[in-house]
Structures are given as C-alpha cells and as structure tokens.
Protein backbone atom coordinates (compact mmCIF):
# COMPACT_ATOMS: atom_id res chain seq x y z
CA UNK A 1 -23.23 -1.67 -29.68
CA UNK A 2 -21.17 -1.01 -32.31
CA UNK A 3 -21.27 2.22 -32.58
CA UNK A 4 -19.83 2.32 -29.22
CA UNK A 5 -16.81 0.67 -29.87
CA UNK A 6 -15.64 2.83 -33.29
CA UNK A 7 -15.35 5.86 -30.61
CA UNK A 8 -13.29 4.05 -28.43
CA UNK A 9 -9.47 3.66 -28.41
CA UNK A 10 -7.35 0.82 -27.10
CA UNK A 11 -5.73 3.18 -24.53
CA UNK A 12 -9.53 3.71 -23.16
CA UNK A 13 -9.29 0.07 -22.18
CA UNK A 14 -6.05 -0.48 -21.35
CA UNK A 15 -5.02 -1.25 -17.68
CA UNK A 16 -1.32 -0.35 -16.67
CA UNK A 17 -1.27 0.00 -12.67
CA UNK A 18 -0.19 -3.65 -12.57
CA UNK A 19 2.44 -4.03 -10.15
CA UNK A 20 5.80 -5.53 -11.91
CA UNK A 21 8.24 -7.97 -11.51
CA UNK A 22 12.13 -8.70 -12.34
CA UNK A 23 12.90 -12.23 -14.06
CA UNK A 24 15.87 -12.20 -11.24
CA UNK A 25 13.18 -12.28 -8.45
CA UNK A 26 12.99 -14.50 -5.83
CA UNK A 27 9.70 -16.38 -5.34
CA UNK A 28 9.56 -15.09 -2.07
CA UNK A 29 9.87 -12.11 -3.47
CA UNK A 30 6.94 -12.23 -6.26
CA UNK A 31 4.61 -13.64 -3.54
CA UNK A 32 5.13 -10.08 -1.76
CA UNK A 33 4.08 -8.72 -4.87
CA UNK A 34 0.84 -10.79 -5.01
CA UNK A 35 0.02 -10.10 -1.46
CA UNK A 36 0.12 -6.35 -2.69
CA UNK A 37 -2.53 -6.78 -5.34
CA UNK A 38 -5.34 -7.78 -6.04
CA UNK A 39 -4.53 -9.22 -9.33
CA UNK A 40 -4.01 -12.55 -10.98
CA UNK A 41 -1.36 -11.17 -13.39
CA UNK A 42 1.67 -9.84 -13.03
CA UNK A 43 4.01 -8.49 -16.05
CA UNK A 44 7.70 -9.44 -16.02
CA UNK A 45 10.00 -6.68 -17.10
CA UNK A 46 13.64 -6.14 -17.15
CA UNK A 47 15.22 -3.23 -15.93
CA UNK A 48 14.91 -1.07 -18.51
CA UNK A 49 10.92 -1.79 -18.32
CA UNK A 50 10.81 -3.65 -21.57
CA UNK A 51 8.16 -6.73 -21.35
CA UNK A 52 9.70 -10.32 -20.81
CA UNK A 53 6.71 -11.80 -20.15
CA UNK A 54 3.70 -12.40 -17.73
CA UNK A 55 3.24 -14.73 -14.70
CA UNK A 56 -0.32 -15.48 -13.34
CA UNK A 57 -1.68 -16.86 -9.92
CA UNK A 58 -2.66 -19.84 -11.61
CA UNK A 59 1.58 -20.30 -12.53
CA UNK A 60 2.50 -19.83 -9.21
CA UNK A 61 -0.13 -21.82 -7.50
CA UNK A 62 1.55 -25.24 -7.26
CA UNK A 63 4.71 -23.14 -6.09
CA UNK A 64 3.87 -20.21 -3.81
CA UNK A 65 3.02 -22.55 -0.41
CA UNK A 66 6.59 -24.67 -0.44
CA UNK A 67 8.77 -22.78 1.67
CA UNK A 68 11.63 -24.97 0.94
CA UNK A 69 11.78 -22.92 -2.38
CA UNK A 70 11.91 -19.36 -0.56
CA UNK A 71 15.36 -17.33 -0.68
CA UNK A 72 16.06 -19.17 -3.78
C-alpha cells in the first residue's frame, strides 16, 4: 500500500548486523566468517569501517572448497 511506505524510512529497512570482512583476508579466513552467518553477503570494509565493497556466496562458490588456496 502506498500509504504504507510514505511513513516509512530507509533506516526502518535497513539491515546492518552483517558480519564484515578486511580486503587483506585470507579465504580461509572469510569462509570462517560464512560459517558464522547465515547470510549470502558479506560487506568488505577497511579498517577504518569505510565500505570497499561486497562479496556474496555465489563469488566465493567456485573458490571456498579448494584447499590448495587456504593460508593464502
């Protein structure tokens, strides 16, 4: 309805308990992070918490199982 939405505000919608990641993670260390949620996307922020981007499961899929690429 559209009365509905002219009451609302964007921070009504907004999720933010998304668990973050550094762009200097490892993969092994971003998969820890997935195995902690139970999301599909996971914001990439620096370490002053500024947005660098976002990865999702779907990125990571052809990745996450090849252990050769762990501790890299």
């Amino acid at each position: 309805d559209q009365a509905v939405l002219t009451l609302m505000k964007t921070s009504d919608v907004i999720e933010s308990d998304f668990l973050t990641v550094n762009p200097h993670d490892s993969l092994e260390q971003l998969v820890r992070v997935v195995q902690e949620s139970n999301r599909n996307l996971f914001p990439v922020t620096d370490t002053e918490g500024c947005l660098q981007g976002i990865v999702s499961l779907d990125d990571m899929r052809s990745i996450m199982f090849r252990r050769e690429l762990y501790g890299k």
